[in-house]
N, C-alpha and C. Protein backbone atom coordinates (compact mmCIF):
# COMPACT_ATOMS: atom_id res chain seq x y z
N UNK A 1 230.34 20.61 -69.95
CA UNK A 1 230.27 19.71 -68.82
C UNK A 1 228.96 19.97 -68.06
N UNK A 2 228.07 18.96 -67.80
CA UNK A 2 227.29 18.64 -66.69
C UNK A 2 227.53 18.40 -65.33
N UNK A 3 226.94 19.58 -64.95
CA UNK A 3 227.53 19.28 -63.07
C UNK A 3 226.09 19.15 -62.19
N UNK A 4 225.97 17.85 -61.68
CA UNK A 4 224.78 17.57 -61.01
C UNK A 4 224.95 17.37 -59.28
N UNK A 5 223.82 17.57 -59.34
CA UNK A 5 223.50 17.97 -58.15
C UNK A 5 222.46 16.68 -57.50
N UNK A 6 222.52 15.88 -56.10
CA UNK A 6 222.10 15.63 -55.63
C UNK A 6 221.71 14.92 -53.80
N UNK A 7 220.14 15.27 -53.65
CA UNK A 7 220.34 15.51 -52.40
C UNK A 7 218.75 14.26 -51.64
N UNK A 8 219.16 13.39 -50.49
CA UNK A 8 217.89 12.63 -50.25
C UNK A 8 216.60 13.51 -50.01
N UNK A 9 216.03 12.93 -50.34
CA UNK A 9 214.37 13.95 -49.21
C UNK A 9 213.57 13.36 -49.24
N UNK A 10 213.13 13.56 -48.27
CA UNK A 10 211.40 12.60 -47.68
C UNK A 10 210.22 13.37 -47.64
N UNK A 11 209.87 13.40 -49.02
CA UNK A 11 208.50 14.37 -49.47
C UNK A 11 207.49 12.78 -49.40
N UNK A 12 205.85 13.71 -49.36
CA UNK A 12 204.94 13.06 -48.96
C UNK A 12 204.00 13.20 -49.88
N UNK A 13 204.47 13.08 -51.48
CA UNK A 13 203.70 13.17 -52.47
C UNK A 13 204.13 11.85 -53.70
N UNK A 14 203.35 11.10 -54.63
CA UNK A 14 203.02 10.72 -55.52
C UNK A 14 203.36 11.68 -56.78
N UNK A 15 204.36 11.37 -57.44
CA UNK A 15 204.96 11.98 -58.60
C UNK A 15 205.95 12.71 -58.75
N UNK A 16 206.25 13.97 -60.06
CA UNK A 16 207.36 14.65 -59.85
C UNK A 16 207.49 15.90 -59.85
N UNK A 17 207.71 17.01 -59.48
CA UNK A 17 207.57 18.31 -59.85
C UNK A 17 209.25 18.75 -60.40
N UNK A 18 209.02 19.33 -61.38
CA UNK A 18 210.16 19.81 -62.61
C UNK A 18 210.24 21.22 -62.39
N UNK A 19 211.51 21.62 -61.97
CA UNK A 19 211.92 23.56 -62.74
C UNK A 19 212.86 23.26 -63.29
N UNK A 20 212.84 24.58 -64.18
CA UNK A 20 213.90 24.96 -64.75
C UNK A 20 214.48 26.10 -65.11
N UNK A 21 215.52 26.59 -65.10
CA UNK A 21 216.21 27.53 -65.24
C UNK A 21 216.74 27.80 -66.62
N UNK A 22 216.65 29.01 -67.41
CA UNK A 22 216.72 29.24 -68.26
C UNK A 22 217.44 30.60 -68.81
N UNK A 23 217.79 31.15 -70.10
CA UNK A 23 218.50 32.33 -70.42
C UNK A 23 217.94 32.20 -71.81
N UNK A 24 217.59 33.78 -72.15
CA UNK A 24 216.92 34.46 -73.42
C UNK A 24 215.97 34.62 -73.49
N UNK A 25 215.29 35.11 -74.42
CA UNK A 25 214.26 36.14 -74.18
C UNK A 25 212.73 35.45 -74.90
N UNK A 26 211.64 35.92 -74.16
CA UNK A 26 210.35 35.13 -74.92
C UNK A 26 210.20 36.39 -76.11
N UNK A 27 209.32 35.81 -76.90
CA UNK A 27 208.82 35.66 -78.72
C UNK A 27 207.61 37.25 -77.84
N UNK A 28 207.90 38.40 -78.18
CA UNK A 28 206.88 38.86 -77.91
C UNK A 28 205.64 38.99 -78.75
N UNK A 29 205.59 38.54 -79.59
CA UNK A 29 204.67 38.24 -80.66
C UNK A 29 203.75 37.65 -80.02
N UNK A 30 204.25 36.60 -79.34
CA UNK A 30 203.54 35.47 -78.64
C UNK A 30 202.84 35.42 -77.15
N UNK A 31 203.52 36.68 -76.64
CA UNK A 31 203.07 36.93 -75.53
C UNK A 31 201.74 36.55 -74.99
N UNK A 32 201.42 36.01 -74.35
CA UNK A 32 200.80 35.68 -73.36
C UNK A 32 199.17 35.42 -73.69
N UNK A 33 199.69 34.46 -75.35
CA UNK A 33 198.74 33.64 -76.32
C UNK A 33 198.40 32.19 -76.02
N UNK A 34 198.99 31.91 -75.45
CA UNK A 34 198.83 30.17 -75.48
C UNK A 34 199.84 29.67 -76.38
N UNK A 35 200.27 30.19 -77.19
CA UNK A 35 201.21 29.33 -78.15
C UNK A 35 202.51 29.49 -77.84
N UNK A 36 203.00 28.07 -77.69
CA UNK A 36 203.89 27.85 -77.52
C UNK A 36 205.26 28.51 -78.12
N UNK A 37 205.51 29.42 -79.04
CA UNK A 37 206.52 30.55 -79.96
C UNK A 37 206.76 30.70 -79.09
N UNK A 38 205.68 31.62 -77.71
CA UNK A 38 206.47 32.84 -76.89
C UNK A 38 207.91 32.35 -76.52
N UNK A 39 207.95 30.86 -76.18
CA UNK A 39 209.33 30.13 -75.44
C UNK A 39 210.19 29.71 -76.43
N UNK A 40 210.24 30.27 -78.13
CA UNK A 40 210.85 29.25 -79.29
C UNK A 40 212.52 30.06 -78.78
N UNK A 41 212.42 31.17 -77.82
CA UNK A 41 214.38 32.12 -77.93
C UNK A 41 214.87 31.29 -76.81
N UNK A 42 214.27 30.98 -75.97
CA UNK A 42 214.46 30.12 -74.59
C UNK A 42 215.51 28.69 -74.49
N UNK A 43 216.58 29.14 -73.63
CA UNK A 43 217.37 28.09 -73.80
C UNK A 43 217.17 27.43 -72.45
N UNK A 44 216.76 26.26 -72.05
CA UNK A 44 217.22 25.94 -70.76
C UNK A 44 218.51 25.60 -70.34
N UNK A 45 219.00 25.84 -69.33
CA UNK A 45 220.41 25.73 -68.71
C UNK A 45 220.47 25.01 -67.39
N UNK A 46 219.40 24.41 -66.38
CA UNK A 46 219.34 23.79 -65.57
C UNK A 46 218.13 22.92 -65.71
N UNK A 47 217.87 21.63 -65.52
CA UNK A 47 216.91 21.20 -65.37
C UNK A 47 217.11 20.51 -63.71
N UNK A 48 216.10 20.42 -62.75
CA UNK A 48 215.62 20.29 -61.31
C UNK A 48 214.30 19.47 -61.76
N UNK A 49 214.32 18.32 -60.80
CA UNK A 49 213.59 17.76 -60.32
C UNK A 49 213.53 17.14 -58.76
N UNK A 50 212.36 16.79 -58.15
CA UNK A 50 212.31 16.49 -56.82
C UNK A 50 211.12 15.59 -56.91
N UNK A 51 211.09 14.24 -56.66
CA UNK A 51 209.90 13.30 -56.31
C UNK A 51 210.21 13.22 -54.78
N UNK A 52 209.87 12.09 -54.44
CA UNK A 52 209.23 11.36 -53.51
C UNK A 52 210.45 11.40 -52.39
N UNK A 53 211.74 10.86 -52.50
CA UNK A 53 212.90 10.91 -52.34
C UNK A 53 213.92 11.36 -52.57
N UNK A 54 214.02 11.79 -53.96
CA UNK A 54 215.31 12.35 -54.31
C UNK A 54 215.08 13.79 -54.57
N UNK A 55 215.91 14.30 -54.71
CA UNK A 55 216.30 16.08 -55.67
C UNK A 55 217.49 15.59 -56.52
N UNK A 56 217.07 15.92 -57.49
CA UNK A 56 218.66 16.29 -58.51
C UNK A 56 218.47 17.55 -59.47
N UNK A 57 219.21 18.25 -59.50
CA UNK A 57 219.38 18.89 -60.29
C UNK A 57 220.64 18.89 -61.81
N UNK A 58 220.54 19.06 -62.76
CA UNK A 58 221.78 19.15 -64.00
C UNK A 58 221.81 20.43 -64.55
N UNK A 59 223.22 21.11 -64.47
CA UNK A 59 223.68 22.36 -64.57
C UNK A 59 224.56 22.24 -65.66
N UNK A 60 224.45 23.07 -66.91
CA UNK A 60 225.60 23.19 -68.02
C UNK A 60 226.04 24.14 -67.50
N UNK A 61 227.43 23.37 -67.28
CA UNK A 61 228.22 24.85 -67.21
C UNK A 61 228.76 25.43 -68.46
N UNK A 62 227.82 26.41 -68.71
CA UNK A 62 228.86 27.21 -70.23
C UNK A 62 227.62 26.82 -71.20
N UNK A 63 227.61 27.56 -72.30
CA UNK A 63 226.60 27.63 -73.17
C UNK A 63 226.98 26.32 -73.93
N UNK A 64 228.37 26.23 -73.70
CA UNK A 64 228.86 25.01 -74.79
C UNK A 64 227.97 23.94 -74.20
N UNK A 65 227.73 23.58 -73.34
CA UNK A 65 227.43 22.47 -72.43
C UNK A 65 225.47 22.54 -72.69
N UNK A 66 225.26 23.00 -73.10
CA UNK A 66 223.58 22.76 -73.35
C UNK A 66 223.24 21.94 -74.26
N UNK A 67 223.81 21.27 -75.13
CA UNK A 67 223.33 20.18 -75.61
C UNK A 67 223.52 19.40 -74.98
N UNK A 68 224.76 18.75 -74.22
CA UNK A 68 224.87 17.85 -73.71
C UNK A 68 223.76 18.09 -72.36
N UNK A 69 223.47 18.77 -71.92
CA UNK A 69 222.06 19.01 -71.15
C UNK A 69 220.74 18.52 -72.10
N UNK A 70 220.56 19.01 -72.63
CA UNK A 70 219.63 18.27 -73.50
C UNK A 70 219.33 17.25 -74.14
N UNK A 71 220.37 16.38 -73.82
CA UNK A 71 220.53 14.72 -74.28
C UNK A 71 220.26 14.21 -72.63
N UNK A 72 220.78 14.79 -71.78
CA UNK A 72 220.42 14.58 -70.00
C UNK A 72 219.08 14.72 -69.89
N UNK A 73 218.34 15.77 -70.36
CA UNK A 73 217.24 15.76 -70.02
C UNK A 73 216.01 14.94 -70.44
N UNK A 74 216.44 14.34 -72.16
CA UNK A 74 216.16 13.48 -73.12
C UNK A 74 215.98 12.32 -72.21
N UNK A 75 217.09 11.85 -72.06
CA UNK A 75 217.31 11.03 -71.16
C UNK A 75 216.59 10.35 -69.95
N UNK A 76 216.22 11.36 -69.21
CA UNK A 76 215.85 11.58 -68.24
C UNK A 76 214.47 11.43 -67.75
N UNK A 77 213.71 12.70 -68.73
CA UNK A 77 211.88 12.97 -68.67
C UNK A 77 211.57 11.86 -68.70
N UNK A 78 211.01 10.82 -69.55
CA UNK A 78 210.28 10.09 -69.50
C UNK A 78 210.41 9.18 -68.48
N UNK A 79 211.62 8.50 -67.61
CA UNK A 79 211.86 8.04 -66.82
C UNK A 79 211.16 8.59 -65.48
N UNK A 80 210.80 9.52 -65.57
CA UNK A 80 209.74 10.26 -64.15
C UNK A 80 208.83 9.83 -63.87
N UNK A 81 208.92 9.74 -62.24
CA UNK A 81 207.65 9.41 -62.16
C UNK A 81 206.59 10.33 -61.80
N UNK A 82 205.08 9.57 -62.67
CA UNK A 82 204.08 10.20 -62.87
C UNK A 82 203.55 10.35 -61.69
N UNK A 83 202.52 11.70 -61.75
CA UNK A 83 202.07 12.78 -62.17
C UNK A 83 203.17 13.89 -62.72
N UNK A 84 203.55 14.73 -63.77
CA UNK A 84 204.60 15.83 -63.39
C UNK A 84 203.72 16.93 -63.12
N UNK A 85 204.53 17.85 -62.23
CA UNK A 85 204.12 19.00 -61.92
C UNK A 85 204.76 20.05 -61.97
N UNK A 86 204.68 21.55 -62.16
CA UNK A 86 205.29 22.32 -62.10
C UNK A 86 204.73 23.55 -61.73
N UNK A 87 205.15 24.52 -60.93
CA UNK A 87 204.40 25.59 -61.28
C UNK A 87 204.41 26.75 -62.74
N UNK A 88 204.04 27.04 -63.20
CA UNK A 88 203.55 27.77 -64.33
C UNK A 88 204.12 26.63 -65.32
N UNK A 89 203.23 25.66 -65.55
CA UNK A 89 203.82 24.41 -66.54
C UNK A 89 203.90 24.95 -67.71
N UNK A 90 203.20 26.02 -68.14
CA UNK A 90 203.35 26.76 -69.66
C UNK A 90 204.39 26.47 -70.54
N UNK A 91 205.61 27.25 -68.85
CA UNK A 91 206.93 27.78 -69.04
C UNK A 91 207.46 26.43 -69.52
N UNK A 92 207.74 25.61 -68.75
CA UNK A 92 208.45 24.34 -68.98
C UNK A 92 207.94 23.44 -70.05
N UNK A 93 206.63 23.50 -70.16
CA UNK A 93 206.18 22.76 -71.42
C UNK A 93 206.26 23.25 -73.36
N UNK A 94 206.47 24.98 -72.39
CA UNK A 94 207.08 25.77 -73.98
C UNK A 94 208.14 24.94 -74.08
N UNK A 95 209.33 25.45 -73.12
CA UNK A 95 210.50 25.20 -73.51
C UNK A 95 210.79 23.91 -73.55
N UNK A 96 210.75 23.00 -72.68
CA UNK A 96 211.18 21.57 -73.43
C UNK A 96 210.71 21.26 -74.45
N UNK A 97 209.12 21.57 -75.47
CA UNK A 97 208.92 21.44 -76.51
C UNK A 97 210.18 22.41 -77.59
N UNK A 98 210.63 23.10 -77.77
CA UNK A 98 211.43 23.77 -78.25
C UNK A 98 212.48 23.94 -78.18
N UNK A 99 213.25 23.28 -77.55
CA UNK A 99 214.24 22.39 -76.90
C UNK A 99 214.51 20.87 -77.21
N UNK A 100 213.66 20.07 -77.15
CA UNK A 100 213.28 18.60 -77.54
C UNK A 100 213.03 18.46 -78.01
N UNK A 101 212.53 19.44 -78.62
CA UNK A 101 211.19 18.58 -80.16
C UNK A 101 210.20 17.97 -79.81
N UNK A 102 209.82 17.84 -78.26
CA UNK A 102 208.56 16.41 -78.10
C UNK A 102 207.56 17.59 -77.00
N UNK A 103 206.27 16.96 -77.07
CA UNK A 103 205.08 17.43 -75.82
C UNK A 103 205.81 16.95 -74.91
N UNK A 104 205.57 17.19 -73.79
CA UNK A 104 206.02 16.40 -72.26
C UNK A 104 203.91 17.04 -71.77
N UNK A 105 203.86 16.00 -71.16
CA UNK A 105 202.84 16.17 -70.45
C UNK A 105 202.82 16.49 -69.28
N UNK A 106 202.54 17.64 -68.61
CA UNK A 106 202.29 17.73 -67.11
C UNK A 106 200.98 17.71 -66.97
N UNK A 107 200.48 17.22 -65.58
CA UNK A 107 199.09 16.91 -65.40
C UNK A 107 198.58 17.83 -64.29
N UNK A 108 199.65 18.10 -63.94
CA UNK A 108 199.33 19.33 -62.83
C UNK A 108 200.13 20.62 -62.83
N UNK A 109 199.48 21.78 -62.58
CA UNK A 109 199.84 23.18 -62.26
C UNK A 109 200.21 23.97 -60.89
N UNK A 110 200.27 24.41 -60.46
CA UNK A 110 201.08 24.53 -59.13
C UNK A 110 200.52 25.62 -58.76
N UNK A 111 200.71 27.07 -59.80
CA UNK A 111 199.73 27.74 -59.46
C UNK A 111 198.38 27.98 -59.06
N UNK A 112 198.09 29.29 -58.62
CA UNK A 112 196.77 28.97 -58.40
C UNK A 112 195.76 29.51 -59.36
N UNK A 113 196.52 30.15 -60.06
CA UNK A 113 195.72 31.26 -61.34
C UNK A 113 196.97 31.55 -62.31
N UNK A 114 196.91 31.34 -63.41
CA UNK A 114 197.61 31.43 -64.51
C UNK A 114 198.91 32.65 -64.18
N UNK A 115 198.71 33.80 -63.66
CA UNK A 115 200.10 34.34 -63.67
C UNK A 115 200.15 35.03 -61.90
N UNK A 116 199.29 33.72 -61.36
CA UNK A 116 200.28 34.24 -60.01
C UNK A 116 201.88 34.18 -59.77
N UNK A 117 202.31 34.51 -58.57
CA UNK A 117 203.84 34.74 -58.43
C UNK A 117 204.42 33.88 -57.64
N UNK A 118 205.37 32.92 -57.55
CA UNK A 118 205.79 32.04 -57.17
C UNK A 118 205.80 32.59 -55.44
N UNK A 119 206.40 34.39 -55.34
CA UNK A 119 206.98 34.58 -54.34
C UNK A 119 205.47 34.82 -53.77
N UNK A 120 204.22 35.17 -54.28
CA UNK A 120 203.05 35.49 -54.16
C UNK A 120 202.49 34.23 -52.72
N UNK A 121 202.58 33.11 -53.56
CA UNK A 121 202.01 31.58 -53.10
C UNK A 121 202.64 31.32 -51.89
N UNK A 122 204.50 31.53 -52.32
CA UNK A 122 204.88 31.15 -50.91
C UNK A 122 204.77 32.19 -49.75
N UNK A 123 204.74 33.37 -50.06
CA UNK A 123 204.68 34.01 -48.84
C UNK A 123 203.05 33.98 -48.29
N UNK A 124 202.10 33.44 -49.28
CA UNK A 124 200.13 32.93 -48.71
C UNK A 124 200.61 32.17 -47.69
N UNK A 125 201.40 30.76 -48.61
CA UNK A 125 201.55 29.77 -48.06
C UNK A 125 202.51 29.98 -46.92
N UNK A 126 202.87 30.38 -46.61
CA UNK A 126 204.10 30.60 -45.00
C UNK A 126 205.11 29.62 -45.31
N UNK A 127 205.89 29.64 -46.81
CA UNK A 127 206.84 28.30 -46.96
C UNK A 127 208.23 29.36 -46.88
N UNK A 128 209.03 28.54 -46.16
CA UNK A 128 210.58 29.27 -46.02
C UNK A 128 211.15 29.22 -47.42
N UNK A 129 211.88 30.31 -47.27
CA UNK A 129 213.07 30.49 -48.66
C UNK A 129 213.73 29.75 -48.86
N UNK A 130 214.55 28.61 -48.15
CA UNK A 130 215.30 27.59 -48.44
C UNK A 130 216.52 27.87 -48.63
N UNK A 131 216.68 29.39 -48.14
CA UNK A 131 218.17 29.31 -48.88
C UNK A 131 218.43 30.05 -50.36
N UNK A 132 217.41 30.45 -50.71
CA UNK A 132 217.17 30.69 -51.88
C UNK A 132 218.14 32.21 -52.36
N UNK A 133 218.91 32.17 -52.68
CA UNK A 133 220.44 33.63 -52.83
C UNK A 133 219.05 34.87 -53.45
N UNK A 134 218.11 34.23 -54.61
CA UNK A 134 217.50 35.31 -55.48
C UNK A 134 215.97 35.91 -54.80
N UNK A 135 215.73 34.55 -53.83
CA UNK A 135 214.46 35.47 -53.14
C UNK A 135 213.02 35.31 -54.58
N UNK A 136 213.11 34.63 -55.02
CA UNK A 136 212.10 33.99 -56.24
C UNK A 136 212.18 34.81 -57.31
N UNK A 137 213.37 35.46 -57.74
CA UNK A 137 213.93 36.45 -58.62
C UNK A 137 214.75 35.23 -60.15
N UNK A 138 213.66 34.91 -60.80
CA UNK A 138 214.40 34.36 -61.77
C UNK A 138 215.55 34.74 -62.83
N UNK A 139 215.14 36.30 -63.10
CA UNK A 139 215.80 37.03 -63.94
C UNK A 139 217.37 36.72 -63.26
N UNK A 140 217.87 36.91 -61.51
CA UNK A 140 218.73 36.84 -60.97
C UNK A 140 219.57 35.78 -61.21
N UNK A 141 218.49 34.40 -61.50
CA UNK A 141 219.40 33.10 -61.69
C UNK A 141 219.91 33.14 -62.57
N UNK A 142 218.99 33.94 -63.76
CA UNK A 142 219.85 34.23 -65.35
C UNK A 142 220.72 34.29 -65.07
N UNK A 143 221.01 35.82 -65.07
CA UNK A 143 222.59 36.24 -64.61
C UNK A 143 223.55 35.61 -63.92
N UNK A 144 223.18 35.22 -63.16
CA UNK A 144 224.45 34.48 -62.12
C UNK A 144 224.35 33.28 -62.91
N UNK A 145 224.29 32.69 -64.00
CA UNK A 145 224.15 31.65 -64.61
C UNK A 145 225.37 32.02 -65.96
N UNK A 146 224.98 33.14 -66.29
CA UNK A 146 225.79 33.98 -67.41
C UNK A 146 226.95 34.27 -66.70
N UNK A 147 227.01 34.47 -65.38
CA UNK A 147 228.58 35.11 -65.02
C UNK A 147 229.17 34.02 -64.85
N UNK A 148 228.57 32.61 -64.49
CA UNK A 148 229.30 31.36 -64.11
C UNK A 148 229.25 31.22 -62.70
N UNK A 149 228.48 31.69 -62.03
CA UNK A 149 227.98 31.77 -60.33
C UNK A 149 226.95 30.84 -60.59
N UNK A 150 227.72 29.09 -61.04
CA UNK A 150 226.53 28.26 -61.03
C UNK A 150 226.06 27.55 -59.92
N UNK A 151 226.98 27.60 -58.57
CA UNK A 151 226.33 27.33 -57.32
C UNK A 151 225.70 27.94 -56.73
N UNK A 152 225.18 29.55 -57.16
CA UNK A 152 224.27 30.15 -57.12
C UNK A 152 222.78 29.98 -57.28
N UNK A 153 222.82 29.47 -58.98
CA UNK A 153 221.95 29.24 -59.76
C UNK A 153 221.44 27.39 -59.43
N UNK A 154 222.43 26.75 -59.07
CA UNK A 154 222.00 25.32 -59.13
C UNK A 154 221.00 25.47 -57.13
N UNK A 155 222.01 26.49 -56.39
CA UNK A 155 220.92 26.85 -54.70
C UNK A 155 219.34 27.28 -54.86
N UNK A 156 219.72 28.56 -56.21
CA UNK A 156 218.34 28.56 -56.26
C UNK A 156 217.02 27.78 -56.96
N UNK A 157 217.58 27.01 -58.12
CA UNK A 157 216.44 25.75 -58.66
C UNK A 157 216.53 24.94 -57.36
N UNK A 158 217.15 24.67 -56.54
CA UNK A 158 217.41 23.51 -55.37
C UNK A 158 216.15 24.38 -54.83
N UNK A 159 216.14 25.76 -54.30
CA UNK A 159 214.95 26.36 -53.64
C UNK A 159 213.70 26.03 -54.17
N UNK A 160 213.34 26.64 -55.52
CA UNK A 160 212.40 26.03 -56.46
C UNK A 160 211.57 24.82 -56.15
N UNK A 161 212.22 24.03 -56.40
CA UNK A 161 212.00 22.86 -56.25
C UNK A 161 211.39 22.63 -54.74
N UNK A 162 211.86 22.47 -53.54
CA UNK A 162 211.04 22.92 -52.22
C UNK A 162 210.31 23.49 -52.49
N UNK A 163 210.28 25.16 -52.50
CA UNK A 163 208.96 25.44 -52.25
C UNK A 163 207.72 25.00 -53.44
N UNK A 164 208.00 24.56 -54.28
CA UNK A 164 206.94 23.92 -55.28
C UNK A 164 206.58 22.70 -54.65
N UNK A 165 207.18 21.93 -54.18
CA UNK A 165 206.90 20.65 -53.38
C UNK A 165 205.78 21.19 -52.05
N UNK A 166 206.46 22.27 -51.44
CA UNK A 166 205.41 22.47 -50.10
C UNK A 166 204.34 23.08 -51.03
N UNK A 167 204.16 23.96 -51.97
CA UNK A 167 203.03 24.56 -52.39
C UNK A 167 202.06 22.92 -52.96
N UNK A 168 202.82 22.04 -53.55
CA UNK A 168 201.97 21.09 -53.91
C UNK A 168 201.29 20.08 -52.63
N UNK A 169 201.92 20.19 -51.37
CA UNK A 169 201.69 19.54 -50.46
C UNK A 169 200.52 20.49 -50.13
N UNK A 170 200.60 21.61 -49.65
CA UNK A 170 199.78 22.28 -48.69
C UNK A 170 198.35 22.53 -49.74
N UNK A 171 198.65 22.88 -50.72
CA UNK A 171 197.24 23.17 -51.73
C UNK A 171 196.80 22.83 -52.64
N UNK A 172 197.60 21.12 -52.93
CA UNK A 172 197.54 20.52 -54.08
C UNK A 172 197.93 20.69 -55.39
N UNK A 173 197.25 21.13 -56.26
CA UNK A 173 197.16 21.33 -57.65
C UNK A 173 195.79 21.17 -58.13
N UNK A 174 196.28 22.35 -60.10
CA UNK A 174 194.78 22.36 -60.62
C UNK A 174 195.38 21.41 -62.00
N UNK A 175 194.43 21.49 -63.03
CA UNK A 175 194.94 21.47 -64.23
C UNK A 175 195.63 22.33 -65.11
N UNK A 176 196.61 22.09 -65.57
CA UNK A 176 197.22 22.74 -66.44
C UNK A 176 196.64 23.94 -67.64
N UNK A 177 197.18 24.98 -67.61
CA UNK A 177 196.09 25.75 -68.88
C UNK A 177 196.72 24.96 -70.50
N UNK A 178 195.61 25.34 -70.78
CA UNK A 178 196.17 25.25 -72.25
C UNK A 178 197.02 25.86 -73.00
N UNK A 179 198.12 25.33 -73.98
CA UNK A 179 199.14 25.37 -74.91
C UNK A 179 199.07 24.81 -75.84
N UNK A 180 198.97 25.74 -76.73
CA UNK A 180 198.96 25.43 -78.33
C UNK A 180 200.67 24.96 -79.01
N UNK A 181 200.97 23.88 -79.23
CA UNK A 181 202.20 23.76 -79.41
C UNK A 181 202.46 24.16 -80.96
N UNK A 182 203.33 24.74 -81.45
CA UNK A 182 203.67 25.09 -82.84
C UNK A 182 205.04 25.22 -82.91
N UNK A 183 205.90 24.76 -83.93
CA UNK A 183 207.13 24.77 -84.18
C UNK A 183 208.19 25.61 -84.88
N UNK A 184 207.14 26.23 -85.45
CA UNK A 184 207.69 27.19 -85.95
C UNK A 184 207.05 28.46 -86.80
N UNK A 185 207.34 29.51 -86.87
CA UNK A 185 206.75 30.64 -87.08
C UNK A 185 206.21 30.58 -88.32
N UNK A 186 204.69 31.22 -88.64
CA UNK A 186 204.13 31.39 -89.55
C UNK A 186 203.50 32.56 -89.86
C-alpha cells in the first residue's frame, strides 16, 4: 500500500525540487566515481516532491509495497514541472535510473559543492528544521522506515523538501555534476 501525503504551499519558485528516501547500501566499488553502480543496491521507499503549490509525498508501506511505488513514481516524474531540482541530484538520478530503467533529467543542484551537507547549507543558510524528528540524519529515516515509523519518515522527506525549497530560494542553484549512467556491472 501507498500512503500519500499532501499539503498546499505558496513557494516562490518556477519548477520542482524531488527527495527521496531510501534503504540499502551503495556499490562500494563505485564510490564516489561518477557512475551511476554506486546507487545499483538502493531501493527507494519514499518519493517527495514540492513545486510551486503543492507538497506530496508517496510512502510504501512495507517492502512489499515498492513496486507499486515505482509504478507511482513512473507515473508521476514526467508530469513535473520543469526545472527539477534536488540537492545532491547524483543521489536521485542514480537511483531512479536503477529503479526505472530511464535518465530523469535534473537541471539543477542544490548544493553548493558536490559533497556538502544538507545540515551544512541549512544551518549557512539560517533555514528552520521544520519539524524535522532526524535533524538531516538520513541514515535515521532508514530505520524508522524499516521499523514501520512511517510518519516519521514521511515528517522528515516533508522537512527535506522545505529546506531544499528555502536553500533553492535563498541561493539558487548550480549545474548538476556529472553521472555516468551504466546498468549493469562489468
Amino acid at each position: 500500500m501507498i500512503r500519500e501525503y499532501k499539503e498546499v504551499i505558496n513557494s516562490n519558485f518556477n519548477g520542482t525540487v524531488v527527495d527521496i528516501e531510501t534503504i540499502g547500501k551503495f556499490n562500494p566499488n563505485y564510490k564516489r566515481t561518477n557512475d551511476s553502480r554506486e546507487y545499483q543496491y538502493i531501493q527507494q521507499v519514499i518519493f517527495g516532491f514540492i513545486d510551486k503549490q503543492h507538497l506530496r509525498i508517496f510512502c510504501a508501506e512495507g517492502k512489499e509495497a515498492i513496486p507499486e511505488l515505482l509504478v507511482k513514481v513512473e507515473d508521476t516524474i514526467d508530469s513535473l514541472e520543469r526545472p527539477l531540482f534536488a540537492f545532491n541530484s547524483d543521489f536521485e538520478r542514480g537511483v531512479l535510473f536503477h529503479q526505472l530503467g530511464k535518465i530523469i533529467d535534473f537541471e539543477g543542484e542544490l548544493n553548493e559543492e558536490r559533497y556538502e551537507s544538507k545540515a551544512a547549507a541549512v544551518e549557512k543558510l539560517d533555514i528552520p528544521n521544520y519539524d524535522d524528528p532526524f535533524y538531516d540524519r538520513g541514515r535515521l529515516c532508514m530505520e524508522a522506515w524499516l521499523d514501520e515509523n512511517f510518519d516519521e519518515a514521511i515528517a522528515h522527506n516533508r522537512a527535506c523538501l522545505l529546506k531544499e525549497r528555502d536553500i533553492l530560494l535563498k541561493r539558487r542553484f548550480r549545474k548538476p555534476d556529472e553521472l555516468r549512467f551504466v546498468s549493469q556491472t562489468v
